[in-house]
N, C-alpha and C. Protein backbone atom coordinates (compact mmCIF):
# COMPACT_ATOMS: atom_id res chain seq x y z
N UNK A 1 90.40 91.18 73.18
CA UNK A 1 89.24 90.31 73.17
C UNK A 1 89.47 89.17 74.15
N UNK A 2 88.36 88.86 74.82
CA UNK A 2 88.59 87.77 75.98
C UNK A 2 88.50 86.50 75.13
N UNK A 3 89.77 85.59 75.77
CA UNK A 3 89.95 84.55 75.01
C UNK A 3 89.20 83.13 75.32
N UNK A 4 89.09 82.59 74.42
CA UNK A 4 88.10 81.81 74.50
C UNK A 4 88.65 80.09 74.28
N UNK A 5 89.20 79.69 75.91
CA UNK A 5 88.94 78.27 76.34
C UNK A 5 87.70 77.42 76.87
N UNK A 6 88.00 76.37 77.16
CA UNK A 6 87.19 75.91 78.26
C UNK A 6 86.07 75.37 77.48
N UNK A 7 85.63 75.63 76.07
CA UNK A 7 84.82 75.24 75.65
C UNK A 7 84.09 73.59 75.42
N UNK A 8 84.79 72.84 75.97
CA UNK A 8 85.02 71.25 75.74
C UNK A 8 84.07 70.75 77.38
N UNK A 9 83.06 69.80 77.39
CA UNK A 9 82.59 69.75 78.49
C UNK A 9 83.59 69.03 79.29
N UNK A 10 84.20 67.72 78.87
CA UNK A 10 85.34 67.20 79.71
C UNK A 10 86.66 67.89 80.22
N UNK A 11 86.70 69.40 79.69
CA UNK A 11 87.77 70.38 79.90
C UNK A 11 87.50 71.01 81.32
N UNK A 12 85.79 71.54 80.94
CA UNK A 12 85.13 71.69 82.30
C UNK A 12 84.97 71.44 83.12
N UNK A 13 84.76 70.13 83.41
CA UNK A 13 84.56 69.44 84.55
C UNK A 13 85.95 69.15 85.43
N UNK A 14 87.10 68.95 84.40
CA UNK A 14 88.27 68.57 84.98
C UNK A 14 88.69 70.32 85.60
N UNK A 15 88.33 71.20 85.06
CA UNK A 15 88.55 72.49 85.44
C UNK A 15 87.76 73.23 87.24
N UNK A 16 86.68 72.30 87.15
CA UNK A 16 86.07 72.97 88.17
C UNK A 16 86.44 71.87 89.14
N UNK A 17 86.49 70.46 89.02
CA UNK A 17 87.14 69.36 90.02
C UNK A 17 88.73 70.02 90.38
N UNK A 18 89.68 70.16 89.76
CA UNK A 18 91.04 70.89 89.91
C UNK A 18 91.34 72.16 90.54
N UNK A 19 90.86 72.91 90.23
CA UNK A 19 90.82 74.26 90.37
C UNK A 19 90.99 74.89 91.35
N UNK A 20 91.98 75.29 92.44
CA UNK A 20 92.20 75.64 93.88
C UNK A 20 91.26 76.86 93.96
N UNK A 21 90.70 76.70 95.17
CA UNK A 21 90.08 78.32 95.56
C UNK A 21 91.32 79.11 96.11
N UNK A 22 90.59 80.21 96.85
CA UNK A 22 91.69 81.26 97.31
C UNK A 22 91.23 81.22 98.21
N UNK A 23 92.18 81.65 99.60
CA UNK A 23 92.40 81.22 101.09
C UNK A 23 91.09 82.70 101.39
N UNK A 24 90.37 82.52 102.27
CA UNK A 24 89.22 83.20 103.19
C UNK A 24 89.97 84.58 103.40
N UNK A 25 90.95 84.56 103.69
CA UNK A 25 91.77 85.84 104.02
C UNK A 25 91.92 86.98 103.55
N UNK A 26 91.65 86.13 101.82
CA UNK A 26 92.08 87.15 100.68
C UNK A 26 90.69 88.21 100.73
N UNK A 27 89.81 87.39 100.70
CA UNK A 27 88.32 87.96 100.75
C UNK A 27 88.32 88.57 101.92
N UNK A 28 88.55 88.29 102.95
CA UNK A 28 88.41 89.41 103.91
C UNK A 28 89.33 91.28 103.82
N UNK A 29 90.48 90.60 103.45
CA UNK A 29 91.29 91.68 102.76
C UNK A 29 90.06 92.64 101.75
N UNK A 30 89.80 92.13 100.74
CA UNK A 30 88.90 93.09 100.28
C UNK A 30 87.60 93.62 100.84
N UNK A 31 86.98 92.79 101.64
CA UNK A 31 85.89 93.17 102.40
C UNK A 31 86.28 94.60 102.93
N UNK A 32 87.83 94.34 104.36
CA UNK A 32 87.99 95.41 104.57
C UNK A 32 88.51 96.52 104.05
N UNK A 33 88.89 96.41 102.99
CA UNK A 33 89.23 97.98 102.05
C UNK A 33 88.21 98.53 101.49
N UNK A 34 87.37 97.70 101.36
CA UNK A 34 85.73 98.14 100.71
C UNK A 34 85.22 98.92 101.84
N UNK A 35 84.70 98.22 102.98
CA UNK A 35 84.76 98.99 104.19
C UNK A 35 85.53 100.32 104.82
N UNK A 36 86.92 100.58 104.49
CA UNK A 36 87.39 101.37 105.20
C UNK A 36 87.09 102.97 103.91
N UNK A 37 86.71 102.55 102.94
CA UNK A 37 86.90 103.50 101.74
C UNK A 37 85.37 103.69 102.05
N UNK A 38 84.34 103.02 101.82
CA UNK A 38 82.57 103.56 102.29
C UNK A 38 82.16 103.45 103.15
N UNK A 39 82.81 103.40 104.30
CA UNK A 39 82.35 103.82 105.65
C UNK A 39 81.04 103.11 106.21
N UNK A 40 81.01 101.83 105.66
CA UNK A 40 80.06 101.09 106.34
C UNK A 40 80.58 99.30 106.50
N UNK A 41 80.01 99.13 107.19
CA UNK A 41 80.79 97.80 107.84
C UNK A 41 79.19 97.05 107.52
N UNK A 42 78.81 97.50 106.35
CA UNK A 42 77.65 96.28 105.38
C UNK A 42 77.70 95.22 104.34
N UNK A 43 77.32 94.35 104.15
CA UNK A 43 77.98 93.60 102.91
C UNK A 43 78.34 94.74 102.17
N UNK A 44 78.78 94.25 101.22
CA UNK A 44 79.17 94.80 99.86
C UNK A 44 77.96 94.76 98.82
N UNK A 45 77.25 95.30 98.51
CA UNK A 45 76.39 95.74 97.59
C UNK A 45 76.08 94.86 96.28
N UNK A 46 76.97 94.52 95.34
CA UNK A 46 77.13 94.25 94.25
C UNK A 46 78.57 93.94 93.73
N UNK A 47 79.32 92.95 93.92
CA UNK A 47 80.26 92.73 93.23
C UNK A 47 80.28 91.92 91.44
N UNK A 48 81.45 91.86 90.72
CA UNK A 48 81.02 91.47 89.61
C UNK A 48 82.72 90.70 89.59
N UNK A 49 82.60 89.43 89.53
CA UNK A 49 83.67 88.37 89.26
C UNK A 49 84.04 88.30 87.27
N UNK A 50 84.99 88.75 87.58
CA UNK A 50 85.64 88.73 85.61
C UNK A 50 86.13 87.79 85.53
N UNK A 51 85.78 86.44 84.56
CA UNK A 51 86.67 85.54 84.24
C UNK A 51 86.56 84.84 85.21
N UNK A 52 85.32 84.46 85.73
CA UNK A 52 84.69 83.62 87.08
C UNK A 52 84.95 82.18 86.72
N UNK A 53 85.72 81.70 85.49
CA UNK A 53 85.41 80.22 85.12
C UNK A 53 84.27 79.21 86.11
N UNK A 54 84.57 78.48 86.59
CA UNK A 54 83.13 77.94 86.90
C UNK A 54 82.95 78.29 88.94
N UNK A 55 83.78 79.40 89.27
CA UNK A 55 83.24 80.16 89.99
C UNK A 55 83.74 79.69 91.64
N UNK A 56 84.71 79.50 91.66
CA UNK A 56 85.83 80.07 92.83
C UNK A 56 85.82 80.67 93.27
N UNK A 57 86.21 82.15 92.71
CA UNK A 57 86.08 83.19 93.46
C UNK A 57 84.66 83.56 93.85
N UNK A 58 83.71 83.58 92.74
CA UNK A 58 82.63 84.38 93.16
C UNK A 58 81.73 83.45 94.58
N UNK A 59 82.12 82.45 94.68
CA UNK A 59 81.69 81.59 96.11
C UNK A 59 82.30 82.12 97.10
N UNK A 60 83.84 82.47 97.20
CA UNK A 60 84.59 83.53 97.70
C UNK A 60 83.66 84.45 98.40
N UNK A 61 83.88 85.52 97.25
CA UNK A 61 82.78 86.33 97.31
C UNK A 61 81.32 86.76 98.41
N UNK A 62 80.31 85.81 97.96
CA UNK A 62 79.17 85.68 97.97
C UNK A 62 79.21 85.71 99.60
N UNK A 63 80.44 85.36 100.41
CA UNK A 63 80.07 85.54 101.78
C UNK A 63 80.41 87.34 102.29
N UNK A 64 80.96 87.93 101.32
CA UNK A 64 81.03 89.18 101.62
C UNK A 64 79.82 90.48 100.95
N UNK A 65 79.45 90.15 100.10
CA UNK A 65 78.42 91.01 98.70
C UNK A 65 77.05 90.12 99.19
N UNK A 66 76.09 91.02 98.95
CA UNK A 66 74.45 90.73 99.05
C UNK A 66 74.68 90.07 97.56
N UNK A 67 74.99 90.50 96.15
CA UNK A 67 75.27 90.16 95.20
C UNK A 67 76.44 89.71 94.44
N UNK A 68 76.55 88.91 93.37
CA UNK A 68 77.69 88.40 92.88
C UNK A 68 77.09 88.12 91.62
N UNK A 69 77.70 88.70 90.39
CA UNK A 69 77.59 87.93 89.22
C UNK A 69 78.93 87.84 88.64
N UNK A 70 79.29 86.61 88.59
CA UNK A 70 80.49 86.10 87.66
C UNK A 70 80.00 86.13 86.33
N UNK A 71 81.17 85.97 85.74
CA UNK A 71 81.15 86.84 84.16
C UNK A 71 82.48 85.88 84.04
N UNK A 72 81.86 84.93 82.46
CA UNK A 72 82.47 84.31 81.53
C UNK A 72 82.48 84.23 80.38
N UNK A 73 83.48 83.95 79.64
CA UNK A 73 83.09 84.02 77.76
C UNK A 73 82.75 83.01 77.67
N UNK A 74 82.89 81.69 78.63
CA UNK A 74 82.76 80.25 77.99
C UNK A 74 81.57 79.86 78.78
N UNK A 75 80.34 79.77 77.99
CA UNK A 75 79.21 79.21 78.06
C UNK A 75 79.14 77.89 79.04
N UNK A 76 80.23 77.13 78.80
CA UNK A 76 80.53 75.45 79.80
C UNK A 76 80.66 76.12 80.89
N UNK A 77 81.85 76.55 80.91
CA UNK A 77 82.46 77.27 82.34
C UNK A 77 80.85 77.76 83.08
N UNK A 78 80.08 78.90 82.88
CA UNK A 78 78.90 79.21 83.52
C UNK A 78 78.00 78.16 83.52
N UNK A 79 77.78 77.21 82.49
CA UNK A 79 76.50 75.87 82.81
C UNK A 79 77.06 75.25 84.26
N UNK A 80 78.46 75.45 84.22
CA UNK A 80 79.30 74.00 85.68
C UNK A 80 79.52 74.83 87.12
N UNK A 81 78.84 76.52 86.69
CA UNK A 81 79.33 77.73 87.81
C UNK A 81 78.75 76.66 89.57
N UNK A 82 79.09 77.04 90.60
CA UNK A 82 79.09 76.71 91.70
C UNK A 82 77.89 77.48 91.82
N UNK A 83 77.15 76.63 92.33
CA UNK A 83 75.57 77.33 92.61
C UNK A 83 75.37 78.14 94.20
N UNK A 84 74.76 78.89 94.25
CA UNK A 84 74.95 79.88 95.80
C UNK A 84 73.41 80.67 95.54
N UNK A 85 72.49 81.25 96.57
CA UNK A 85 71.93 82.00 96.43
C UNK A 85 71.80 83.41 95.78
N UNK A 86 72.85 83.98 96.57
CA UNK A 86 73.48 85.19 96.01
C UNK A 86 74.21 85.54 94.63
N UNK A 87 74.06 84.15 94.13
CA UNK A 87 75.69 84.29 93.30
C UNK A 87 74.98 84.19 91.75
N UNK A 88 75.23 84.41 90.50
CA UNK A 88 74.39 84.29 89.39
C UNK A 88 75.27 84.48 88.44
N UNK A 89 75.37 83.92 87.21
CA UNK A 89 76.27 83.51 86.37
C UNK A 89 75.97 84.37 85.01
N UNK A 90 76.66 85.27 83.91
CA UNK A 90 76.26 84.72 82.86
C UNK A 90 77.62 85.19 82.07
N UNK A 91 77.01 84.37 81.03
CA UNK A 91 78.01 84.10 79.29
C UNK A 91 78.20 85.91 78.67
N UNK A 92 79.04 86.75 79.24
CA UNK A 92 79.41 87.12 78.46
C UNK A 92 80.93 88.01 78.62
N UNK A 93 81.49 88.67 77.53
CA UNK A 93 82.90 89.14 77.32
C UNK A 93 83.22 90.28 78.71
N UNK A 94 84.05 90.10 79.00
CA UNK A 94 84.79 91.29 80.00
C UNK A 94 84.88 92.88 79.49
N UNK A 95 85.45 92.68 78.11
CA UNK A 95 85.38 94.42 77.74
C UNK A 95 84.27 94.79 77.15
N UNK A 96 83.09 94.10 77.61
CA UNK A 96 81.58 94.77 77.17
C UNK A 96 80.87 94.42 77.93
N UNK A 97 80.66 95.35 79.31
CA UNK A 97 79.92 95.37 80.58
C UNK A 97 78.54 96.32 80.45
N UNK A 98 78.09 96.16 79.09
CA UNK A 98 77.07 97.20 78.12
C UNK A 98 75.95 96.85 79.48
N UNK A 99 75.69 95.24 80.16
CA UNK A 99 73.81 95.15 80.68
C UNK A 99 74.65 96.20 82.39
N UNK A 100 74.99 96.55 82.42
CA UNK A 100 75.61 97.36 83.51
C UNK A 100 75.57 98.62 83.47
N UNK A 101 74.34 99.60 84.45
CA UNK A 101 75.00 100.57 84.50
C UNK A 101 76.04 101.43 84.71
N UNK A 102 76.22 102.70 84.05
CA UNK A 102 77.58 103.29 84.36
C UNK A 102 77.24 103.63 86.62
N UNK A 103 78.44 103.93 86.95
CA UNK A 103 78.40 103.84 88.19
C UNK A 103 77.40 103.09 89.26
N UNK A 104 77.45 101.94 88.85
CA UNK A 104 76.78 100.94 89.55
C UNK A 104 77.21 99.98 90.53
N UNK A 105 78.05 99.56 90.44
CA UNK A 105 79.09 98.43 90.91
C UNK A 105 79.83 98.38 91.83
N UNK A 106 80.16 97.92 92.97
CA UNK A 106 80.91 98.34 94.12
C UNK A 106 82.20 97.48 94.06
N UNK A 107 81.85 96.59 93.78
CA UNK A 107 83.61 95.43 93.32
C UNK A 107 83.59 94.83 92.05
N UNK A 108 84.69 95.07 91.54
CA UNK A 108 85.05 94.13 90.37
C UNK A 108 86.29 93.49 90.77
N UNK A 109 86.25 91.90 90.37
CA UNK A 109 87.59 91.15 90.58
C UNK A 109 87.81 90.55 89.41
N UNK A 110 89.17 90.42 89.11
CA UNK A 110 89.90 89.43 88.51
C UNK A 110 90.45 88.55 89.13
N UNK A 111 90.18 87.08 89.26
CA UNK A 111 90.76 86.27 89.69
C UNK A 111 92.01 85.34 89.25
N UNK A 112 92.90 86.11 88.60
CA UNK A 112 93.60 85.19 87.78
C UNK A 112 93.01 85.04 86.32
N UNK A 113 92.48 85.63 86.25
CA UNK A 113 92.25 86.00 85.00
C UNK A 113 92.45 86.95 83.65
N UNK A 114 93.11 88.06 84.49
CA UNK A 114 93.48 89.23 83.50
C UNK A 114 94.38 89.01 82.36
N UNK A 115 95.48 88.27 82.54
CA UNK A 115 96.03 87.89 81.25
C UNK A 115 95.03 87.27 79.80
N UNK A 116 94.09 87.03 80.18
CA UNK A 116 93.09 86.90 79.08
C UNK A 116 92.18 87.95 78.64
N UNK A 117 92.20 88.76 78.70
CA UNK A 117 91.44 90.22 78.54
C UNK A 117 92.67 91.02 77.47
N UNK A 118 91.97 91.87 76.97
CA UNK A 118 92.10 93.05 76.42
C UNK A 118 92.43 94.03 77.23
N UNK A 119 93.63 94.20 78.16
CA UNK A 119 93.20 94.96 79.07
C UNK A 119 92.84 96.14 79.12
N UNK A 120 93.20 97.15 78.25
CA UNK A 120 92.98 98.36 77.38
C UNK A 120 91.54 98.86 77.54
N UNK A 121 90.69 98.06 77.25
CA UNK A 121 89.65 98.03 76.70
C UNK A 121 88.33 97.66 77.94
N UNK A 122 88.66 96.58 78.56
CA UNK A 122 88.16 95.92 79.96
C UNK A 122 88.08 96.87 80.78
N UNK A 123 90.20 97.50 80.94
CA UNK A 123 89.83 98.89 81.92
C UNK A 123 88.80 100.41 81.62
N UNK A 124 88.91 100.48 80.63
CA UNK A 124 87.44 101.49 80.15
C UNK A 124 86.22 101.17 80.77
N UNK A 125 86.22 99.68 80.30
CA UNK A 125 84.54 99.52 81.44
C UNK A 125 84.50 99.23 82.81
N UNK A 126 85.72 99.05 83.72
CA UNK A 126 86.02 99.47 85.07
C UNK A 126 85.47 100.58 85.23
N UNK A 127 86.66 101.35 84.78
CA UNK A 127 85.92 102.79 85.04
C UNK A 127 84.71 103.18 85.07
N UNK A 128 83.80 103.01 83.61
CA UNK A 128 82.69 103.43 83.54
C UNK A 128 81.47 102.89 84.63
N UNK A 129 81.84 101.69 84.98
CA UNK A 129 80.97 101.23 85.86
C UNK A 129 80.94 100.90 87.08
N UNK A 130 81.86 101.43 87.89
CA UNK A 130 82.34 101.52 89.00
C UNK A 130 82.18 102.56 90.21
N UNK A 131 81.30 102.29 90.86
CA UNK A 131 80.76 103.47 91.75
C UNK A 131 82.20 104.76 92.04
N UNK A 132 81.73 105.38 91.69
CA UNK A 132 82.91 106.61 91.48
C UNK A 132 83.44 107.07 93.73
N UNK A 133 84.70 106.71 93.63
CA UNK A 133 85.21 107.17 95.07
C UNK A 133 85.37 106.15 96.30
N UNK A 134 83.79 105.04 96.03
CA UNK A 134 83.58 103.79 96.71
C UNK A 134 83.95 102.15 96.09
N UNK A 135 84.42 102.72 94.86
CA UNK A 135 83.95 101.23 93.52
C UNK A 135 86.02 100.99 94.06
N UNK A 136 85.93 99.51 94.03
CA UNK A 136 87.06 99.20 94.66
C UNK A 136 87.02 97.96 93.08
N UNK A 137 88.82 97.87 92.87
CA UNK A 137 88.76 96.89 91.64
C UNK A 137 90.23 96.68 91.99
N UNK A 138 90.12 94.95 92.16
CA UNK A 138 90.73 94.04 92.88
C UNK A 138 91.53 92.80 91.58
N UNK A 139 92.49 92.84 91.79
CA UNK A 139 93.11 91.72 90.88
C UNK A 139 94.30 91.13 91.63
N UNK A 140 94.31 89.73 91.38
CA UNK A 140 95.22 88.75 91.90
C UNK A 140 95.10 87.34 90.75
N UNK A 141 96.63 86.68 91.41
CA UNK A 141 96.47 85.77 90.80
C UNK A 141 97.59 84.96 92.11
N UNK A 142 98.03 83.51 91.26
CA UNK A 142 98.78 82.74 92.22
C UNK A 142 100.45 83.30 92.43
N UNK A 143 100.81 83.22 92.96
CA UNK A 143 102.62 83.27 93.36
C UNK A 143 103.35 82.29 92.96
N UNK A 144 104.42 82.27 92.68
CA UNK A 144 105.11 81.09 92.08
C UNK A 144 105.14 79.91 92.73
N UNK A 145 104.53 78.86 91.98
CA UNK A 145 104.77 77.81 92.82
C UNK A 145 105.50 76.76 93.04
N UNK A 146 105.89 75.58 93.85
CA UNK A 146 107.10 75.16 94.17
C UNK A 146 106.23 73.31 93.46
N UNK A 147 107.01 72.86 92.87
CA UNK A 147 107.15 71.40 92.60
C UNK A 147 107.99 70.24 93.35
N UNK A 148 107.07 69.26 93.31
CA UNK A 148 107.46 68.38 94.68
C UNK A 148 108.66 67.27 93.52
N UNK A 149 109.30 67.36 92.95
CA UNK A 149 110.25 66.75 92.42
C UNK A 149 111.44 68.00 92.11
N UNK A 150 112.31 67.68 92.69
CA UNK A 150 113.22 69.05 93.11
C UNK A 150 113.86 69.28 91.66
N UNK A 151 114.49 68.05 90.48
CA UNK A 151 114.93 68.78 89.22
C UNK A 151 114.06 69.49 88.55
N UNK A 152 112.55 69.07 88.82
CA UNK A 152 111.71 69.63 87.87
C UNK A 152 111.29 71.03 88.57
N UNK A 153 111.30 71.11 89.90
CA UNK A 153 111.54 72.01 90.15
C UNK A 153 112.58 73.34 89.95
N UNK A 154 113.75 72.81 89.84
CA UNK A 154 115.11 73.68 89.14
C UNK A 154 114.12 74.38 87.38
N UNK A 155 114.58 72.90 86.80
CA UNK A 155 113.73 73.61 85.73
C UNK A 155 112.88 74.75 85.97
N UNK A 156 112.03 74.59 86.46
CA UNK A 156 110.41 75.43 86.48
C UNK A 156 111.22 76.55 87.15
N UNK A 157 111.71 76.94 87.75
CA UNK A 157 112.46 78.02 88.63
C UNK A 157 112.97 79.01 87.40
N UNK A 158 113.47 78.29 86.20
CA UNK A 158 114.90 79.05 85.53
C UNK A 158 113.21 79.99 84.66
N UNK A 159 112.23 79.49 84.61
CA UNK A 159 111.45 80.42 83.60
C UNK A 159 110.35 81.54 84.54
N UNK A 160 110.66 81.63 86.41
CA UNK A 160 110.68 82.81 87.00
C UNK A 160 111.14 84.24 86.48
């Protein structure tokens, strides 16, 4: 079951002010594997952001996909989503992609988010809704990172 933070509006706000995006690169990376697997050098169709909290990635996104809907459990998180033309938000769980047809979907991402999922269960509705041969499903998160106070850094190292 997707777990459920973020619910606090002052949690939110400090969440979407904080919150690093991901470098242009990464998104191009998927652009072109999307591309080299369907043989067209067109946006991307329809992507679907899992665990979009108030929507990083799917801004990401939105310069590669005609469409983008991020997908959150926390109602705050989608009221504070980053607004875009393309891009459209709503409130609900990851392992129940039920308003989705089966083979519909050309990207699904996790942005750092999968440790909050069910994954068991989430991956079932990958599958089911994932354009069969073309449907590309993308997960990342951050790399270890380095602290600018070098003991606390040692520390933070020993739980790598």
């Amino acid at each position: 079951m997707s777990c459920r933070l973020f619910e606090g509006e002052n949690h939110t706000l400090k969440y979407r002010l904080h919150r690093p995006g991901y470098p242009k690169q990464l998104f191009e990376r998927i652009f072109n594997y999307y591309v080299d697997g369907s043989q067209t050098n067109e946006k991307i169709p329809l992507a679907i952001d899992i665990g979009c909290g108030s929507g990083q990635a799917s801004i990401g996104l939105s310069l590669y996909c005609d469409r983008v809907i991020g997908i959150d459990v926390s109602a705050n998180q989608i009221a504070h989503g980053i607004q875009k033309d393309n891009v459209e938000y709503r409130c609900h769980s990851a392992e129940d992609l039920s308003f989705l047809e089966s083979n519909s979907v050309d990207l699904i991402t996790a942005a750092t988010s999968l440790h909050w999922l069910n994954i068991e269960v989430f991956v079932e509705e990958v599958k089911r809704v994932l354009k069969p041969n073309i449907g590309v499903f993308a997960i990342w998160t951050y790399g270890m990172g380095q602290l600018d106070n070098p003991m606390a850094d040692t520390i933070y190292r020993e739980f790598d």
